[in-house]
C-alpha atoms as a PDB file:
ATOM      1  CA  UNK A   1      49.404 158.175 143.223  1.00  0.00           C
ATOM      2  CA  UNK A   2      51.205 161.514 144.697  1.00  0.00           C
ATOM      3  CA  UNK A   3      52.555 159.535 147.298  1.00  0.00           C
ATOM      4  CA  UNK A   4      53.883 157.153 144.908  1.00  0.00           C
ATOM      5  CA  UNK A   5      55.084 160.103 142.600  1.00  0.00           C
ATOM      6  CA  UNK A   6      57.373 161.604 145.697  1.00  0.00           C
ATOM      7  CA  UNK A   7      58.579 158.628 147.107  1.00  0.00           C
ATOM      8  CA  UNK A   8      60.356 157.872 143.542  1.00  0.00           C
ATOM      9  CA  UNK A   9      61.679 161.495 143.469  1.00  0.00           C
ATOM     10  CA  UNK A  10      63.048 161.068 147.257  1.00  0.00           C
ATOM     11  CA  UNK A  11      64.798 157.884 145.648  1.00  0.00           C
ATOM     12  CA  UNK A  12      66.321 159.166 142.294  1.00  0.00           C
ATOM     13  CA  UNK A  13      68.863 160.971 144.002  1.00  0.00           C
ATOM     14  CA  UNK A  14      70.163 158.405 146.231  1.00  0.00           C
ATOM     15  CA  UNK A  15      69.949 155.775 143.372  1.00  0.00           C
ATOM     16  CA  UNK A  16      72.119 158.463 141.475  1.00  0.00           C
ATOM     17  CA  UNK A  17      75.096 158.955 144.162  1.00  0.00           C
ATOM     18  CA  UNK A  18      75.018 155.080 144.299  1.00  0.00           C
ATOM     19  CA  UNK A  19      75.824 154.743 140.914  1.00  0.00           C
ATOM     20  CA  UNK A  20      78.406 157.633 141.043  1.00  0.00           C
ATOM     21  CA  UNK A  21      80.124 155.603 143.444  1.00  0.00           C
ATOM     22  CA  UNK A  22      80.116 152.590 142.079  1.00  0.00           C
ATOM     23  CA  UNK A  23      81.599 154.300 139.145  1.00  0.00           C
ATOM     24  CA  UNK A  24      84.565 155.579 141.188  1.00  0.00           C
ATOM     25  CA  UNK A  25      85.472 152.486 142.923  1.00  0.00           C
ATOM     26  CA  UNK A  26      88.529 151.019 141.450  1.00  0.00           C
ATOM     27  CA  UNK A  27      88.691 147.954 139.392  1.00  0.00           C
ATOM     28  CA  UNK A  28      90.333 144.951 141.634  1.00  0.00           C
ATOM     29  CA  UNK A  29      93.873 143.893 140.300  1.00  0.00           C
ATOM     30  CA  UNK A  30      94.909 140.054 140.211  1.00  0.00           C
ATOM     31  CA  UNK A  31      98.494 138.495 141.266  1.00  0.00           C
ATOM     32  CA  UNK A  32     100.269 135.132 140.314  1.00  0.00           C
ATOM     33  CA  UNK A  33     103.723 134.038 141.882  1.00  0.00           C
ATOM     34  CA  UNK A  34     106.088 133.650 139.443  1.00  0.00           C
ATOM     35  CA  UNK A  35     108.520 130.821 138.928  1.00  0.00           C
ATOM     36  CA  UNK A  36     112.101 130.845 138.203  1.00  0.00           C
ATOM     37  CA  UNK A  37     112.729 130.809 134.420  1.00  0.00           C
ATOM     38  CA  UNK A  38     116.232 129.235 134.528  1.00  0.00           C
ATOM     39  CA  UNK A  39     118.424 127.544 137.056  1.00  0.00           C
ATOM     40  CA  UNK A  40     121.621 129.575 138.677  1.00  0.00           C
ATOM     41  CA  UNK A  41     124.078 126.639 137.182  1.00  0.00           C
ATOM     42  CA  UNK A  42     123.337 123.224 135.519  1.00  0.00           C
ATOM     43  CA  UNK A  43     122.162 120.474 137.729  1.00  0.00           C
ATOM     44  CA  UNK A  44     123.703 117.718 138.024  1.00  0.00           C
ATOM     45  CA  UNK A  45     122.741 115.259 134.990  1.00  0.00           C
ATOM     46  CA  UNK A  46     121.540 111.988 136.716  1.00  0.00           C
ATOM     47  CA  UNK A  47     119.128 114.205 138.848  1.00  0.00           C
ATOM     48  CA  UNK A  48     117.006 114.710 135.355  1.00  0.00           C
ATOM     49  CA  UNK A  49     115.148 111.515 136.233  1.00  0.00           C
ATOM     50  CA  UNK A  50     114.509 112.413 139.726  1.00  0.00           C
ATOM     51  CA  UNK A  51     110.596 111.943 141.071  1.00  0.00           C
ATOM     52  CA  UNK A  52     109.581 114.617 143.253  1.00  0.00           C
ATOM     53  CA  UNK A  53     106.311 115.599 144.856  1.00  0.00           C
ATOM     54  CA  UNK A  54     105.405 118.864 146.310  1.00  0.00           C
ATOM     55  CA  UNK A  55     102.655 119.257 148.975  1.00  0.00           C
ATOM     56  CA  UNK A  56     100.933 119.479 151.032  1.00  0.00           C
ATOM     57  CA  UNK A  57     101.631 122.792 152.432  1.00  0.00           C
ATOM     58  CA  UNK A  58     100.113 124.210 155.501  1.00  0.00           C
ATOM     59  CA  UNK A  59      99.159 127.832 155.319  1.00  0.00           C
ATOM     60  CA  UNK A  60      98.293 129.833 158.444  1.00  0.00           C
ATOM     61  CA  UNK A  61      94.565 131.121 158.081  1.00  0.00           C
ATOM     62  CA  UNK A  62      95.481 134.594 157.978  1.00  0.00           C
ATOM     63  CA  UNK A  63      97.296 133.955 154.736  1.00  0.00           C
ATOM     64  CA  UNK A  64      94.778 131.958 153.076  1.00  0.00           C
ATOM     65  CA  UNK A  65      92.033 134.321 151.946  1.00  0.00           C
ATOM     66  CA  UNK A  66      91.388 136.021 148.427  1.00  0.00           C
ATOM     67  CA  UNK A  67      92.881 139.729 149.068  1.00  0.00           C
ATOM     68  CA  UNK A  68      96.844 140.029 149.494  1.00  0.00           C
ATOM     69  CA  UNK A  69      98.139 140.470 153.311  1.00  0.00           C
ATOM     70  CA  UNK A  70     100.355 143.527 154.199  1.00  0.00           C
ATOM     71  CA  UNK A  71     102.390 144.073 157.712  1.00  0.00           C
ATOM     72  CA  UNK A  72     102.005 147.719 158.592  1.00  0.00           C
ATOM     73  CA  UNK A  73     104.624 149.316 160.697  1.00  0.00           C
ATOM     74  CA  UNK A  74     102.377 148.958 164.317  1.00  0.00           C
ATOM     75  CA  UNK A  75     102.658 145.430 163.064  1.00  0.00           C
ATOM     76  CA  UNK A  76      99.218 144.937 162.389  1.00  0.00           C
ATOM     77  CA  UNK A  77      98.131 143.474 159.465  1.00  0.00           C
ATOM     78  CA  UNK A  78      96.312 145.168 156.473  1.00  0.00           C
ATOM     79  CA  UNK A  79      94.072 143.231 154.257  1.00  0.00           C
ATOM     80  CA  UNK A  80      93.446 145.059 150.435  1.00  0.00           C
ATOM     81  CA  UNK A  81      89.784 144.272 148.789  1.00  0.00           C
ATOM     82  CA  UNK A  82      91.481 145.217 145.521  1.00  0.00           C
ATOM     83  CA  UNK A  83      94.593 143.385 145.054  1.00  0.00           C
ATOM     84  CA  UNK A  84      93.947 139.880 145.352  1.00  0.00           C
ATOM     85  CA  UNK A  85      94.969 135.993 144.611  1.00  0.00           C
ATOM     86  CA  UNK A  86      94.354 135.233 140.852  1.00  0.00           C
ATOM     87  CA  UNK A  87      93.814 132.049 142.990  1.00  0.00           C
ATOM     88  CA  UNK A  88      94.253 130.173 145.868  1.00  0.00           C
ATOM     89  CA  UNK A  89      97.481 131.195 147.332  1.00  0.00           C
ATOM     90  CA  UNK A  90      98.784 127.676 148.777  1.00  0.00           C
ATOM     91  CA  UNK A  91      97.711 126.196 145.293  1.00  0.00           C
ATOM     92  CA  UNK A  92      99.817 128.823 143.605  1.00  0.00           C
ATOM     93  CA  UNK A  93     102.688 128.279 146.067  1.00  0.00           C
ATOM     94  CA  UNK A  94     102.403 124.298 145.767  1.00  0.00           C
ATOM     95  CA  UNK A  95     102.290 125.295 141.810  1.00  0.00           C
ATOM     96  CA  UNK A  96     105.409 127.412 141.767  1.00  0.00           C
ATOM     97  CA  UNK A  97     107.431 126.141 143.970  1.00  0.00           C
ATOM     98  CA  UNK A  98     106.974 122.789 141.922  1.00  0.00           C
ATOM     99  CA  UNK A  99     107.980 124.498 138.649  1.00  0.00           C
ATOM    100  CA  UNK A 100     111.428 125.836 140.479  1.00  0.00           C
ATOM    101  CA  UNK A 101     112.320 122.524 141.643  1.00  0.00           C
ATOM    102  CA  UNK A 102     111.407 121.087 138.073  1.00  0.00           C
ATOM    103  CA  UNK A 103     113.984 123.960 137.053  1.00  0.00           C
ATOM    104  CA  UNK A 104     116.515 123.280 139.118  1.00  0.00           C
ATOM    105  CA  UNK A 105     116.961 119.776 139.281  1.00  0.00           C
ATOM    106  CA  UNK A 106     116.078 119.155 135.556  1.00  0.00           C
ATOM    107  CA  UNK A 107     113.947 116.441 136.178  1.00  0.00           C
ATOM    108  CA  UNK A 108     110.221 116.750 133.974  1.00  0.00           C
ATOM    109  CA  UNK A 109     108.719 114.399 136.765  1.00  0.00           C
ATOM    110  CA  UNK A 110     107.918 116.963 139.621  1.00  0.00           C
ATOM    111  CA  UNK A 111     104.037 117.070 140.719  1.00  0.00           C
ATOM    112  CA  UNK A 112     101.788 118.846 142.587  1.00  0.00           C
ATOM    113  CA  UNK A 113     100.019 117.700 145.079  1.00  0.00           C
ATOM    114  CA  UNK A 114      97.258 115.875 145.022  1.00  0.00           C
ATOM    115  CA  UNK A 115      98.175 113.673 142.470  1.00  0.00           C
ATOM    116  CA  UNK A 116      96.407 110.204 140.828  1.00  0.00           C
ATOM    117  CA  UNK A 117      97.916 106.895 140.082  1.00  0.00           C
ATOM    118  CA  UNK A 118      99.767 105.728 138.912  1.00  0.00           C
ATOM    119  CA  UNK A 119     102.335 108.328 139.785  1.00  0.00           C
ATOM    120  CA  UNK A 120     104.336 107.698 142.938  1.00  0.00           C
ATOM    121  CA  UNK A 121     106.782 110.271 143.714  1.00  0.00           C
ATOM    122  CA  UNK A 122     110.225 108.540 144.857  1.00  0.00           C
ATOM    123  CA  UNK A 123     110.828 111.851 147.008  1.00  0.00           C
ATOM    124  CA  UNK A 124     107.588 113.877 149.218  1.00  0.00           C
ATOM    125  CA  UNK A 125     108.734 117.587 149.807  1.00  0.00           C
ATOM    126  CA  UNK A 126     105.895 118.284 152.895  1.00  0.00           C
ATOM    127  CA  UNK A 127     105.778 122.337 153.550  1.00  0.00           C
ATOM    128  CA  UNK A 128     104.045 124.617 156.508  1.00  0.00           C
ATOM    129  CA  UNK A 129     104.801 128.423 155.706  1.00  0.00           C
ATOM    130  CA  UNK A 130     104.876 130.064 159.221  1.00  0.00           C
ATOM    131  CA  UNK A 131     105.023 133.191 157.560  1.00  0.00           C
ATOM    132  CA  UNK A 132     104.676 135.302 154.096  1.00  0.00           C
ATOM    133  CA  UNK A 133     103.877 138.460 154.579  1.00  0.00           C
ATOM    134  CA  UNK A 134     106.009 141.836 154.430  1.00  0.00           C
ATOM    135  CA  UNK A 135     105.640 145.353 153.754  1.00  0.00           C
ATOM    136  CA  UNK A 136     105.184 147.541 150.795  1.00  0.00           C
ATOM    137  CA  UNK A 137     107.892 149.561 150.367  1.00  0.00           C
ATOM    138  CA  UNK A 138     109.793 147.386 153.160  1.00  0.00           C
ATOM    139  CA  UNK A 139     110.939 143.522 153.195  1.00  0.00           C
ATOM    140  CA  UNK A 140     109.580 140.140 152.621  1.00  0.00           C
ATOM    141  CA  UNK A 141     109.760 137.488 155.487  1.00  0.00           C
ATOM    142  CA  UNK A 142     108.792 133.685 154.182  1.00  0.00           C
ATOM    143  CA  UNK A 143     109.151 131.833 157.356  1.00  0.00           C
ATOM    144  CA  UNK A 144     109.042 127.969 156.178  1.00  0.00           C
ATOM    145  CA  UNK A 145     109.568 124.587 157.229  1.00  0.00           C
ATOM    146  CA  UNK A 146     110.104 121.848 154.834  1.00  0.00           C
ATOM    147  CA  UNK A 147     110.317 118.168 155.021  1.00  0.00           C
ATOM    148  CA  UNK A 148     111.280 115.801 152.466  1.00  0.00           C
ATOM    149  CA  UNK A 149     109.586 112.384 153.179  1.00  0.00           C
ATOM    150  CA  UNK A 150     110.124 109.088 151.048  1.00  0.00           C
ATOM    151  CA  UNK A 151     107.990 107.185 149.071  1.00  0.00           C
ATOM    152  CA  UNK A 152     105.688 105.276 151.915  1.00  0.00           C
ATOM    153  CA  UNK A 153     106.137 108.517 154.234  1.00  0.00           C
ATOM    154  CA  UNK A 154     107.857 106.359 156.770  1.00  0.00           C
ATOM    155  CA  UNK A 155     111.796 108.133 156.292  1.00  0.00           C
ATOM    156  CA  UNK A 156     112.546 111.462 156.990  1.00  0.00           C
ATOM    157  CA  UNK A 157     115.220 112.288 154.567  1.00  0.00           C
ATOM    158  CA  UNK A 158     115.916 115.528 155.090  1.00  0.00           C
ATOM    159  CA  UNK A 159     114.455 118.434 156.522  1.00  0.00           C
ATOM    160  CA  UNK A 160     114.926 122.255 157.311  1.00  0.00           C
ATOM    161  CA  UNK A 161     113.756 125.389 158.567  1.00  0.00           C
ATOM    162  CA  UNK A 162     114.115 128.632 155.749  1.00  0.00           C
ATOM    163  CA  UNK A 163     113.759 131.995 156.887  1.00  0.00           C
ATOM    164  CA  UNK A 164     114.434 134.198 154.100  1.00  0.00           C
ATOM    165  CA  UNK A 165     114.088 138.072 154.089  1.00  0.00           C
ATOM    166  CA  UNK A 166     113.846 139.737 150.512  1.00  0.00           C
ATOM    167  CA  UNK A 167     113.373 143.313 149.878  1.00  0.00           C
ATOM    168  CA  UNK A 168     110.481 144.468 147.801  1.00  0.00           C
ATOM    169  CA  UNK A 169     112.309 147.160 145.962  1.00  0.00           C
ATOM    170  CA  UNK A 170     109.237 149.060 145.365  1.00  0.00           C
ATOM    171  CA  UNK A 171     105.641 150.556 147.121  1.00  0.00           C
ATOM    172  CA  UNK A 172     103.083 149.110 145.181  1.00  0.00           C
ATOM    173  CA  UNK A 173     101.451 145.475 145.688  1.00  0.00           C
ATOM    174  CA  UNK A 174     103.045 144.229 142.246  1.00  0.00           C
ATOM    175  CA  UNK A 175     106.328 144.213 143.867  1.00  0.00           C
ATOM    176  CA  UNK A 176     105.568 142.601 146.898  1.00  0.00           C
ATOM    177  CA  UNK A 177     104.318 139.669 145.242  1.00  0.00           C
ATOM    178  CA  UNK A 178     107.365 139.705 143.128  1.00  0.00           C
ATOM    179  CA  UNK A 179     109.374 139.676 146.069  1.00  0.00           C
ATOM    180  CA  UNK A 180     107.185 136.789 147.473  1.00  0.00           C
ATOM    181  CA  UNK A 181     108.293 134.884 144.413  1.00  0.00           C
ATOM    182  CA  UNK A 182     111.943 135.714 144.640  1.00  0.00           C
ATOM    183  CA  UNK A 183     111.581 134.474 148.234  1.00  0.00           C
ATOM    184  CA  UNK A 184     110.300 131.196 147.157  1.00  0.00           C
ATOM    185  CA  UNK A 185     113.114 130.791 144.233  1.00  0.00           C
ATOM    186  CA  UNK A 186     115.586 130.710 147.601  1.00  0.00           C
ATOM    187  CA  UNK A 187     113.626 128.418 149.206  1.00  0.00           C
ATOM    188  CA  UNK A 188     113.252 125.623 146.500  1.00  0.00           C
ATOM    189  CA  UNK A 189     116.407 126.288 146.023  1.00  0.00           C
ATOM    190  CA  UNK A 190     117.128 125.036 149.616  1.00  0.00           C
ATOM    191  CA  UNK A 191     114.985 122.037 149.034  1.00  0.00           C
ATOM    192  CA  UNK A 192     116.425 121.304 145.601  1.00  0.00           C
ATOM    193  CA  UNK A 193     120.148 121.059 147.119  1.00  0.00           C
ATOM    194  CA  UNK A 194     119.026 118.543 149.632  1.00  0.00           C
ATOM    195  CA  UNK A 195     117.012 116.369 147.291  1.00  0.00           C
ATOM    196  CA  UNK A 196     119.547 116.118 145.186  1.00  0.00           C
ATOM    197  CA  UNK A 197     121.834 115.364 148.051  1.00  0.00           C
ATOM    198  CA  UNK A 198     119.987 113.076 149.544  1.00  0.00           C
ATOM    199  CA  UNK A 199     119.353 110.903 146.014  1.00  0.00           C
ATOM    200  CA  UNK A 200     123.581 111.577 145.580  1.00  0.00           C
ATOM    201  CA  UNK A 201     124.461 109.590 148.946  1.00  0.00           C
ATOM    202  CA  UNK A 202     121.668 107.240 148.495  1.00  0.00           C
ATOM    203  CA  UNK A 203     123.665 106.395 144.782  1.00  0.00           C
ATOM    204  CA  UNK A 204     120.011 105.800 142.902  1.00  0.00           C
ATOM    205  CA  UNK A 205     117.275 108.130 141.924  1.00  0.00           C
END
């Protein structure tokens, strides 16, 4: 019984500092990429009943995990175990990017990929981000290729490769993702141009 008696005082105190640290340890913070709200200028009004669908997108491993990714200046890269995804960040890409291009072409009939029948996207916008990291305090680099497919996958309609540097105009992880967000306004912006190119010099939507 004495034994028993000191081995529970030996343990208070550690059980004590444990909880003092868990009580210091910050609370993780949770990030969304943010859509465009409105486009530059109008679109043009027969590309309203464009059919557009985004994905898949290709991620590279080191960007697909739950904390946000940050490029110090040895160029190594710093992972954070409290500032995260809300999500998963090539569903929240597919997601935004999706809403821009439903922005700026005007069209209501843009989905995300995957999606069920009987919808059947006229147009098949295929990405693989090479790159979306930056620095806080420093720049943004989204480092993207982009395909737009038709219908059957069999055409290659148009296609690109977007490297697009955007500052983060701040040090803390809120404006890097904002900058991550402005980066991938530009970039549907890019894609948005072509599709509605592409639907202009085929003469039919």
């Amino acid at each position: 019984m004495n034994m028993l008696k000191t081995a529970a005082k030996l343990t208070l105190p550690a059980l004590l500092l444990a909880a003092a640290g868990c009580a210091n340890t910050p609370p993780s913070q949770f990030y969304m990429l943010e859509p465009v709200s409105k486009a530059y200028e109008p679109p043009p009004a027969d590309a309203a009943s464009l059919s557009i669908g985004v994905g898949p997108a290709q991620i590279p491993e080191y960007l697909d995990r739950p904390q946000l990714v940050t490029r110090s200046e040895s160029n190594t890269l710093e992972l954070d175990e409290f500032h995260r995804w809300g999500g998963s960040l090539s569903s929240d890409l597919l997601r935004v990017v999706a809403q821009n291009l439903s922005v700026l072409t005007g069209s209501d009939s843009v989905f995300v990929y995957p999606w069920e029948e009987p919808i059947d996207p006229k147009y098949r916008v295929h990405l693989s981000i090479l790159g979306l990291d930056g620095s806080l305090g420093g720049d943004v680099v989204l480092d993207t290729q982009w395909v737009i497919a038709s219908r059957d996958r069999r055409e290659n309609l148009g296609s690109g490769r977007s490297v697009i540097r955007e500052p983060t105009r701040g040090m803390d992880y809120q404006d890097l993702v904002a900058a991550q967000s402005r980066a991938l306004s530009t970039l549907s912006r890019e894609i948005a141009d072509e599709i509605i190119g592409v639907s202009t010099r085929s003469g039919a939507n």
